[in-house]
C-alpha atoms as a PDB file:
ATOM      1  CA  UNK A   1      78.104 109.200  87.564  1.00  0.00           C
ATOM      2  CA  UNK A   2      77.623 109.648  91.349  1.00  0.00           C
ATOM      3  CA  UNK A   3      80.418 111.131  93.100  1.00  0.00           C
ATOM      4  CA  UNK A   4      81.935 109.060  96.420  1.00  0.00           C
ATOM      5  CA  UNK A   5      83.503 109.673  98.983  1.00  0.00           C
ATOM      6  CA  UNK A   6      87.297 109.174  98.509  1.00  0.00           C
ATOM      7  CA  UNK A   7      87.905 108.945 102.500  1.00  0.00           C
ATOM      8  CA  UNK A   8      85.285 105.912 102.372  1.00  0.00           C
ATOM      9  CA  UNK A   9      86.580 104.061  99.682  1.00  0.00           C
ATOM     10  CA  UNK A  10      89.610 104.259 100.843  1.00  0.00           C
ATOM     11  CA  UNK A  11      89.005 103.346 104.097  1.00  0.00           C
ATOM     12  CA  UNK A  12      86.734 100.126 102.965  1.00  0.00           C
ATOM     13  CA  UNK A  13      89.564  98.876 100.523  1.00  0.00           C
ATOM     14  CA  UNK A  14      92.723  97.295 102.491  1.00  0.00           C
ATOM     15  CA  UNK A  15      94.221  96.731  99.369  1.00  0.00           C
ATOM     16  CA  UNK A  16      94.089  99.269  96.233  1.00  0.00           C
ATOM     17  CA  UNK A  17      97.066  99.202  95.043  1.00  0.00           C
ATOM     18  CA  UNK A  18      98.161 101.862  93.500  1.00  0.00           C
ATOM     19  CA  UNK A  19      96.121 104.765  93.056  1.00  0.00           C
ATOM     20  CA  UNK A  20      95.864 107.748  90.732  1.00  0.00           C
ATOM     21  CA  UNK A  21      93.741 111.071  91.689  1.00  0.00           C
ATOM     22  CA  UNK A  22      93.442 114.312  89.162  1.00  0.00           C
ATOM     23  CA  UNK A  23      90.962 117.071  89.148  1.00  0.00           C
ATOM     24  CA  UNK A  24      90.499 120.657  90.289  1.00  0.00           C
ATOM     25  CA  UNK A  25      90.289 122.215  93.201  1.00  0.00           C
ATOM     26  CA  UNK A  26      86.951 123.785  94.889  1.00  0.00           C
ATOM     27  CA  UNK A  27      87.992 127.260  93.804  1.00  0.00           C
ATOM     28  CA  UNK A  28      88.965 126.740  91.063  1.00  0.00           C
ATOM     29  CA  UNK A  29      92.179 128.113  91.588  1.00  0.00           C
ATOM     30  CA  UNK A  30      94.525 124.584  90.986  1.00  0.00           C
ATOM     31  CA  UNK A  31      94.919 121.687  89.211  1.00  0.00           C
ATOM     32  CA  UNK A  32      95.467 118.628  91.545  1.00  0.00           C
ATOM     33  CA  UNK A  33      96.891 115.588  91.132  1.00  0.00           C
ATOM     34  CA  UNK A  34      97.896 112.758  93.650  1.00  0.00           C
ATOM     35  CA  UNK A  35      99.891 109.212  93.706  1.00  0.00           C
ATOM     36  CA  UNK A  36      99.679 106.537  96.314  1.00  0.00           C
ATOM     37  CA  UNK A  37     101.581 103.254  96.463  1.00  0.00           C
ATOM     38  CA  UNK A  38     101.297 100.315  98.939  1.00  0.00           C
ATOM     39  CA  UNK A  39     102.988  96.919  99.698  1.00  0.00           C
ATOM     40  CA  UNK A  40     102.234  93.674 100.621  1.00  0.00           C
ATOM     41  CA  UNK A  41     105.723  91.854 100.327  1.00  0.00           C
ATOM     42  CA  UNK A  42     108.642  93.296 101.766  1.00  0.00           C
ATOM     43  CA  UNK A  43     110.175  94.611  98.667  1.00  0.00           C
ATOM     44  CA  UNK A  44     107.505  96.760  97.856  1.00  0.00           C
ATOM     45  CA  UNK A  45     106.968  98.164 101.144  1.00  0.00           C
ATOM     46  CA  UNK A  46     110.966  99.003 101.455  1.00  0.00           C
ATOM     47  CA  UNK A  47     110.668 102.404  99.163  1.00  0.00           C
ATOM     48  CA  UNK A  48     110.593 105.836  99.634  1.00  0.00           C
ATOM     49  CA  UNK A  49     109.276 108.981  97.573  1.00  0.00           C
ATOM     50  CA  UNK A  50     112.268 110.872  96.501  1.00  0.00           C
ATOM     51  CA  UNK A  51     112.069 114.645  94.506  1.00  0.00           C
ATOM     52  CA  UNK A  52     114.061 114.059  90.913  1.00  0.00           C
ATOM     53  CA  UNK A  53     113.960 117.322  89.197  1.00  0.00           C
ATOM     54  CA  UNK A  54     110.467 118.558  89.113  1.00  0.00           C
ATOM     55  CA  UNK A  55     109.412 115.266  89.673  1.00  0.00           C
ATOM     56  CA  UNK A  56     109.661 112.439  92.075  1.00  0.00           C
ATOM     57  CA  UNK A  57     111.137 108.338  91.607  1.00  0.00           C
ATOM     58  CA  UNK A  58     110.725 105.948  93.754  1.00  0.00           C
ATOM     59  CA  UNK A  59     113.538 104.291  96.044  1.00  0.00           C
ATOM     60  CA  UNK A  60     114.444 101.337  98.283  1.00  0.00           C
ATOM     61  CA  UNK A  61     114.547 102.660 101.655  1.00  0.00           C
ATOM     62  CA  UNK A  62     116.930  99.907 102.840  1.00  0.00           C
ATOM     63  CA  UNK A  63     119.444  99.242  99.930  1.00  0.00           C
ATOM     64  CA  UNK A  64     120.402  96.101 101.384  1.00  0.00           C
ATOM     65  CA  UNK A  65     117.076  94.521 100.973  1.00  0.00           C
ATOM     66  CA  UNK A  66     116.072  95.403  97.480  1.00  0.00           C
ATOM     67  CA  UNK A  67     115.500  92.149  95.734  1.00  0.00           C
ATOM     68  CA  UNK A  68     114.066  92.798  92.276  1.00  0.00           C
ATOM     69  CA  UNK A  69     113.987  97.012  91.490  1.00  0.00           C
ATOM     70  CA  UNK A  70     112.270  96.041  87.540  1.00  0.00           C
ATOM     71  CA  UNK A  71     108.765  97.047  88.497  1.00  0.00           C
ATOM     72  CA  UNK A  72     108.750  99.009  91.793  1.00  0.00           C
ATOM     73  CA  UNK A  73     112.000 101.704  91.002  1.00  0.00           C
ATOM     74  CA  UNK A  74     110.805 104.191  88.508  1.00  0.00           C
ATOM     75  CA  UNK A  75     109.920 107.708  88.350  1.00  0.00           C
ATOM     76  CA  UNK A  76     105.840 108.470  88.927  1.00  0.00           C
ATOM     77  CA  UNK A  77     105.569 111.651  88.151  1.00  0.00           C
ATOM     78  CA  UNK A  78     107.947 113.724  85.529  1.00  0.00           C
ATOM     79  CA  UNK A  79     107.457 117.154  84.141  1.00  0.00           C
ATOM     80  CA  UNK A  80     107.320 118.093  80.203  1.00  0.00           C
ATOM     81  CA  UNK A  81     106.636 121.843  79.535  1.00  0.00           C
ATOM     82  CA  UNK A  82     103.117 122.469  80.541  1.00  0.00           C
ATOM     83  CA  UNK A  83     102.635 118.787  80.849  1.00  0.00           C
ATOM     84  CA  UNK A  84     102.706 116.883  84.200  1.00  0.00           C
ATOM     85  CA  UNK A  85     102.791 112.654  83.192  1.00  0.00           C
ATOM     86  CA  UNK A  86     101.677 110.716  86.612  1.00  0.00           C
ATOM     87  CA  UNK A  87     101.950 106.622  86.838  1.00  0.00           C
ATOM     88  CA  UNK A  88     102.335 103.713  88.634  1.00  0.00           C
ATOM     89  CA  UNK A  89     105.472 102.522  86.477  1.00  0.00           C
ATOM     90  CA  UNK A  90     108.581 103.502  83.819  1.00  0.00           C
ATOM     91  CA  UNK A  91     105.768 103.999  81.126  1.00  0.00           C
ATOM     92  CA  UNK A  92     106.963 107.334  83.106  1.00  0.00           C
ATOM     93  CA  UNK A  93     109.680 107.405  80.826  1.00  0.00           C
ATOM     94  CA  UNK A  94     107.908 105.849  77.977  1.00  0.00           C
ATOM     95  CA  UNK A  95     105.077 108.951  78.136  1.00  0.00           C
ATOM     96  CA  UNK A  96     107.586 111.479  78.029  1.00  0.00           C
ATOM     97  CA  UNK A  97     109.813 110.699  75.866  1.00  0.00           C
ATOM     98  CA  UNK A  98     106.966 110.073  72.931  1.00  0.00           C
ATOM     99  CA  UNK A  99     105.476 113.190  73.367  1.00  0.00           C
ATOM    100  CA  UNK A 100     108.186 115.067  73.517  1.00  0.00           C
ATOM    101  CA  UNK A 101     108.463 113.332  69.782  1.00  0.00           C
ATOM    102  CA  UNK A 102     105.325 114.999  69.397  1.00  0.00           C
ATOM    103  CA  UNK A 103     103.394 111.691  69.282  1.00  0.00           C
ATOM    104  CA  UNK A 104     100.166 111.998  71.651  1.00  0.00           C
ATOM    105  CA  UNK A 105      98.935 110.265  75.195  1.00  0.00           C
ATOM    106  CA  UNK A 106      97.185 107.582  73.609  1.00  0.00           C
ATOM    107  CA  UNK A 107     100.428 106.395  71.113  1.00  0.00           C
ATOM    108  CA  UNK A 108     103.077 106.736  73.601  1.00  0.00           C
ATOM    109  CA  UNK A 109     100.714 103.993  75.656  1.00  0.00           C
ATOM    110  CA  UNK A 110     100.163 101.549  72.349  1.00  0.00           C
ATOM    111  CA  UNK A 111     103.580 100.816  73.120  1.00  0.00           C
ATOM    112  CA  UNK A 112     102.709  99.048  76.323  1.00  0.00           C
ATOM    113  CA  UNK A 113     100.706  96.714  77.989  1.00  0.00           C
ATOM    114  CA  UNK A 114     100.335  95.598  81.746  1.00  0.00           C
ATOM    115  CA  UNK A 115     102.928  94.855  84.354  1.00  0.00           C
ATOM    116  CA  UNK A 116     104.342  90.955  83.503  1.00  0.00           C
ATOM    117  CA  UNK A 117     103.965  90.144  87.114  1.00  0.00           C
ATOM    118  CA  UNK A 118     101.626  86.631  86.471  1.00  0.00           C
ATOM    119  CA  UNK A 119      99.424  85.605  88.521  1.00  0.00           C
ATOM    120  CA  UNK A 120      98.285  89.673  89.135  1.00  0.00           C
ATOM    121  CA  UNK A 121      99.331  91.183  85.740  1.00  0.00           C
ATOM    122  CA  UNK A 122      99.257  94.617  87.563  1.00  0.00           C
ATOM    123  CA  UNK A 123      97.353  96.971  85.216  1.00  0.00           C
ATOM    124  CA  UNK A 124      99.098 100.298  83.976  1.00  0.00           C
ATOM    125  CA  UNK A 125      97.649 103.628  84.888  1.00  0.00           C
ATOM    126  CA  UNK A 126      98.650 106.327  83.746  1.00  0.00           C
ATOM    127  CA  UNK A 127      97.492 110.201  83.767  1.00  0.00           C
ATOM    128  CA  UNK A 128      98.521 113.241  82.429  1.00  0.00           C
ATOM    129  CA  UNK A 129      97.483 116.918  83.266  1.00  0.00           C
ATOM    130  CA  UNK A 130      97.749 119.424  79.965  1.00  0.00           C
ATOM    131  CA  UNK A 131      97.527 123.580  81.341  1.00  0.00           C
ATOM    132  CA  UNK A 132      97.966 125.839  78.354  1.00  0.00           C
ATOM    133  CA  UNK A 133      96.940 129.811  78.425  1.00  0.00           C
ATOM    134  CA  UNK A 134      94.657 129.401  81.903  1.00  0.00           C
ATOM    135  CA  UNK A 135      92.740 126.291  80.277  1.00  0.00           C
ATOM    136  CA  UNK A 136      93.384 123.203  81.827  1.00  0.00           C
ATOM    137  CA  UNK A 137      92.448 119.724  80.813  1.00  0.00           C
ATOM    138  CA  UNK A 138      93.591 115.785  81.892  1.00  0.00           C
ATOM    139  CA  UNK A 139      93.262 112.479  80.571  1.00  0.00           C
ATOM    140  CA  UNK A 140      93.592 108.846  82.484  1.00  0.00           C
ATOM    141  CA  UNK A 141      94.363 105.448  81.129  1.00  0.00           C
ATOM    142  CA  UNK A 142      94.530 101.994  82.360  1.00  0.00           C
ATOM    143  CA  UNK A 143      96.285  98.708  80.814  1.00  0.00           C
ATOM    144  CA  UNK A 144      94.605  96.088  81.840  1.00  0.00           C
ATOM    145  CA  UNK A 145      94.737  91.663  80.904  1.00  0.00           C
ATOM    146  CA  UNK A 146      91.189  90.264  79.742  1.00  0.00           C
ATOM    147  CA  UNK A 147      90.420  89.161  82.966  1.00  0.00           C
ATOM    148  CA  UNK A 148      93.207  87.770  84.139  1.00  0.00           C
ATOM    149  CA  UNK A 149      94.219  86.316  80.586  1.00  0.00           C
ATOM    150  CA  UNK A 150      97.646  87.636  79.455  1.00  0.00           C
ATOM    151  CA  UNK A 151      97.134  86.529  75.929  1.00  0.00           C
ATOM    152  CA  UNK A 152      95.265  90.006  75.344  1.00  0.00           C
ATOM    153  CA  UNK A 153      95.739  93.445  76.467  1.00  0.00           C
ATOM    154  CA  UNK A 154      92.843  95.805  76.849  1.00  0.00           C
ATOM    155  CA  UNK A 155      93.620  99.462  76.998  1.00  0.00           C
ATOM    156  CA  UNK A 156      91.163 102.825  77.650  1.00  0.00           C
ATOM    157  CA  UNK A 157      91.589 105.766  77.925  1.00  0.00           C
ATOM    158  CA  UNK A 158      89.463 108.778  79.661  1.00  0.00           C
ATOM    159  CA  UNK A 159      89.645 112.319  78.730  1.00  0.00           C
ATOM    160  CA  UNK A 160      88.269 115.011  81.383  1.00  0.00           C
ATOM    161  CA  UNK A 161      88.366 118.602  79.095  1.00  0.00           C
ATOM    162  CA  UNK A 162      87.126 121.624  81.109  1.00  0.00           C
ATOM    163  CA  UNK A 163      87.074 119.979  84.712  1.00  0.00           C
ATOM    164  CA  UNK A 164      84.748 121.118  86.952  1.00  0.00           C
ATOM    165  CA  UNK A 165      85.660 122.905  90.274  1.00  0.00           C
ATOM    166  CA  UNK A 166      85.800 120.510  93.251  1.00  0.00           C
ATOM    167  CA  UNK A 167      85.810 117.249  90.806  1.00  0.00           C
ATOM    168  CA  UNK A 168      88.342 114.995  90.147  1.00  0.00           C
ATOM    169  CA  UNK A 169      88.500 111.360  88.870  1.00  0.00           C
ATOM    170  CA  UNK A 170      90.218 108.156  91.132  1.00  0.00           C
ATOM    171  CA  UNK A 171      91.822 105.153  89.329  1.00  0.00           C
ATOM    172  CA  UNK A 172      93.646 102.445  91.081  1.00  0.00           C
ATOM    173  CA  UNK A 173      95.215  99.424  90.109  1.00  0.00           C
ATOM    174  CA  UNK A 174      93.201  96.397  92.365  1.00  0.00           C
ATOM    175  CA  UNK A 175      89.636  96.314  93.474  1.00  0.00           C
ATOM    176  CA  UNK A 176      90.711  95.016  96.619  1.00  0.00           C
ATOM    177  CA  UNK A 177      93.146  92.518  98.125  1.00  0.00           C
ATOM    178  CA  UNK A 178      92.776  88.833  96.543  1.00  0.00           C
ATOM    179  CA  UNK A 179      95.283  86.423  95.177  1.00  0.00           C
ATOM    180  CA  UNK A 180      95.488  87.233  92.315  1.00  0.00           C
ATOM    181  CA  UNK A 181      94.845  90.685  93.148  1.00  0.00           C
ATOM    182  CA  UNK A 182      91.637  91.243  91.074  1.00  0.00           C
ATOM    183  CA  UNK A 183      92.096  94.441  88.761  1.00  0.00           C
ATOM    184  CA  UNK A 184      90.429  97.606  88.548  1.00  0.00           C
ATOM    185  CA  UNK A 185      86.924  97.460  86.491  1.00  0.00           C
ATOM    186  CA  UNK A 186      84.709 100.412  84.807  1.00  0.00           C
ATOM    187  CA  UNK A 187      85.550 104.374  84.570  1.00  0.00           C
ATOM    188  CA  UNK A 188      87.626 106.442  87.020  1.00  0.00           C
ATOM    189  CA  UNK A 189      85.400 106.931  90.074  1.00  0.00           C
ATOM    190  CA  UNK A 190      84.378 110.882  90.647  1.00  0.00           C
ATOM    191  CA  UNK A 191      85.680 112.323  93.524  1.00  0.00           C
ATOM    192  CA  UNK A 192      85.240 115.778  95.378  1.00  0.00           C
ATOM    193  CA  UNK A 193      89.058 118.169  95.646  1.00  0.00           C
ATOM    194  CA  UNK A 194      88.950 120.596  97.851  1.00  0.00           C
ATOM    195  CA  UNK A 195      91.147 123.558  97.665  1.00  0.00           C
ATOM    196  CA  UNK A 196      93.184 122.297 101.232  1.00  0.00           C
ATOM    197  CA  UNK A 197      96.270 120.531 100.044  1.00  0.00           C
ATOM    198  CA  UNK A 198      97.819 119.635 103.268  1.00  0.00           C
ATOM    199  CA  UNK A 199      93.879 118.415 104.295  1.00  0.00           C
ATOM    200  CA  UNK A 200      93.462 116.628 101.190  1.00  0.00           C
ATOM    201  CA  UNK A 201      97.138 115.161 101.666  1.00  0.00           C
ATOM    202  CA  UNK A 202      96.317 113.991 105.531  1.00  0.00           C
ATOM    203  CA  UNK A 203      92.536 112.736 104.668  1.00  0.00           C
ATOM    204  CA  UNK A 204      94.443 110.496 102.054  1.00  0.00           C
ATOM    205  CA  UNK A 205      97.141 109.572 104.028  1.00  0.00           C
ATOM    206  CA  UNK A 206      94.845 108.638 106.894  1.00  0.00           C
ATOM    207  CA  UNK A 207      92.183 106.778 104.763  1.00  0.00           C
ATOM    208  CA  UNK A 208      95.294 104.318 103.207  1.00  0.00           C
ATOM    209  CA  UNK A 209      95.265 100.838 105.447  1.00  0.00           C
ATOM    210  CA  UNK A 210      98.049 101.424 108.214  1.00  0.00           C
ATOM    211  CA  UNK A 211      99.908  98.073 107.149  1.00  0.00           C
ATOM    212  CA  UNK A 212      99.892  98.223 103.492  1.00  0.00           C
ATOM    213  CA  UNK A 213     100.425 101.860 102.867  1.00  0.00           C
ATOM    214  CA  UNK A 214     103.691 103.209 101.455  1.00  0.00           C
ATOM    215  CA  UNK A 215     103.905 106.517 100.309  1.00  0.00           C
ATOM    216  CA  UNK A 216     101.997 109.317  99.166  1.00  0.00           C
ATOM    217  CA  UNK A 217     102.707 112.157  96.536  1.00  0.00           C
ATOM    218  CA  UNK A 218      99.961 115.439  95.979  1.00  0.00           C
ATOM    219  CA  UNK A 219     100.597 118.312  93.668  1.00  0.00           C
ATOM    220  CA  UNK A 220      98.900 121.798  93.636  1.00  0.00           C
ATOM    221  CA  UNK A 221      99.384 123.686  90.371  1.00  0.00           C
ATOM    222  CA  UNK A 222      98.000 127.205  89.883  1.00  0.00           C
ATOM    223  CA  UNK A 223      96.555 127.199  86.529  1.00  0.00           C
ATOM    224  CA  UNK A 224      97.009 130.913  85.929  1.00  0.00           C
ATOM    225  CA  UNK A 225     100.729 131.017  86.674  1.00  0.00           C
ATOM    226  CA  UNK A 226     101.770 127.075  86.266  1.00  0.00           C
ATOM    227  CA  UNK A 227     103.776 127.408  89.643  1.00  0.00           C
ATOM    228  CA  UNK A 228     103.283 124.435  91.884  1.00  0.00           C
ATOM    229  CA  UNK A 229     103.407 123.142  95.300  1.00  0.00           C
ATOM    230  CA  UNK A 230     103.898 119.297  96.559  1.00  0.00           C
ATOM    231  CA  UNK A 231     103.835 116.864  99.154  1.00  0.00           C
ATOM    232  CA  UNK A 232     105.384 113.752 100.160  1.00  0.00           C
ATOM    233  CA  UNK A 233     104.137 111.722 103.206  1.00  0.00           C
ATOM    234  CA  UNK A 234     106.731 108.737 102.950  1.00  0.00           C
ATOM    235  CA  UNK A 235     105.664 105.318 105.669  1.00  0.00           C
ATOM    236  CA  UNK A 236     109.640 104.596 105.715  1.00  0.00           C
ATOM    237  CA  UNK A 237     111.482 107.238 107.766  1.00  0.00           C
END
């Protein structure tokens, strides 16, 4: 697969969605993950990025002009042992609570299917990052309709072990803007990480479209020691 430019594709896509980043950094040094949202109604845009434990959730901005919280309030990224679960929904909740039942990635995400938001049926992604004893490996997923048909749900799944330094895989949830927003198609597109977090936060920041962009979430984790460090770039201030 040829790796692009994640600046670019940004930049030439008004409308991704949601999008889901993991890989490793340049040096080697850091696991990376990072989770955009954007809005096109005023519900969606009206939330913040909020830290919950070692994690974040999302929240209205303006309380008093949330309309319907059931798929845009939820908690994107949450924290189990040595396991760090990022998505664009409360299969959040549904992720960690399976495996810490000891059932894997791929059964916690049998249980669901894609967002019940007709005409779009929003697709489910999902990733998790796995560091155990200085080895380090992630997997991605994406719940998708058969184009567009809600009668069937089609689900992969795409497991990265031993990432390579200065790689890292992109999903999102829309190829572009549309109506009905036309979902994501194929594998997880390779991207370069460098080792810059606060770069890498501001190039993706910066890339998002200015009117549709919401927030932002990035994580460093040092893969020796497991300690972290994150941003959050919220549009709503």
């Amino acid at each position: 697969m040829q790796k692009i430019s994640l600046e670019e594709e940004l930049q030439k896509n008004s409308y991704p969605g949601r999008g889901i980043i993991i890989g490793k950094s340049q040096n080697g040094k850091y696991a990376v993950t990072a989770y955009f949202i954007m809005g096109r109604s005023e519900n969606s845009r009206n939330r913040v990025f909020v830290e919950e434990g070692e994690g974040i959730r999302t929240e209205a901005f303006d309380p008093g002009k949330l309309r319907d919280p059931s798929l845009i309030i939820y908690a994107p990224v949450r924290v189990l042992g040595n396991k760090t679960i990022v998505t664009n929904g409360d299969q959040t909740d549904t992720i960690y609570e399976k495996m810490d039942q000891q059932q894997t990635f791929e059964q916690a995400l049998r249980t669901r299917e894609f967002e019940p938001d007709a005409p779009n049926y929003t697709p489910r992604i999902s990733g998790i990052l796995h560091i155990e004893k200085d080895q380090y490996n992630y997997a991605m997923s994406i719940l998708k309709s058969n184009n567009g048909n809600p009668s069937q749900c089609n689900r992969y799944t795409f497991s990265y072990t031993n990432p390579i330094n200065g790689e890292g895989h992109f999903i999102h949830t829309y190829m572009g803007d549309g109506n009905p927003l036309p979902s994501f198609e194929g594998e997880p597109e390779l991207v370069e990480i460098p080792d810059d977090m606060e770069a890498f936060t501001n190039m993706i920041w910066n890339s998002l479209n200015e009117e549709n962009k919401v927030s932002l979430f990035v994580r460093y984790i040092d893969i020796a020691t497991g300690k972290y460090q994150s941003s959050i770039v919220n549009k709503n201030k």
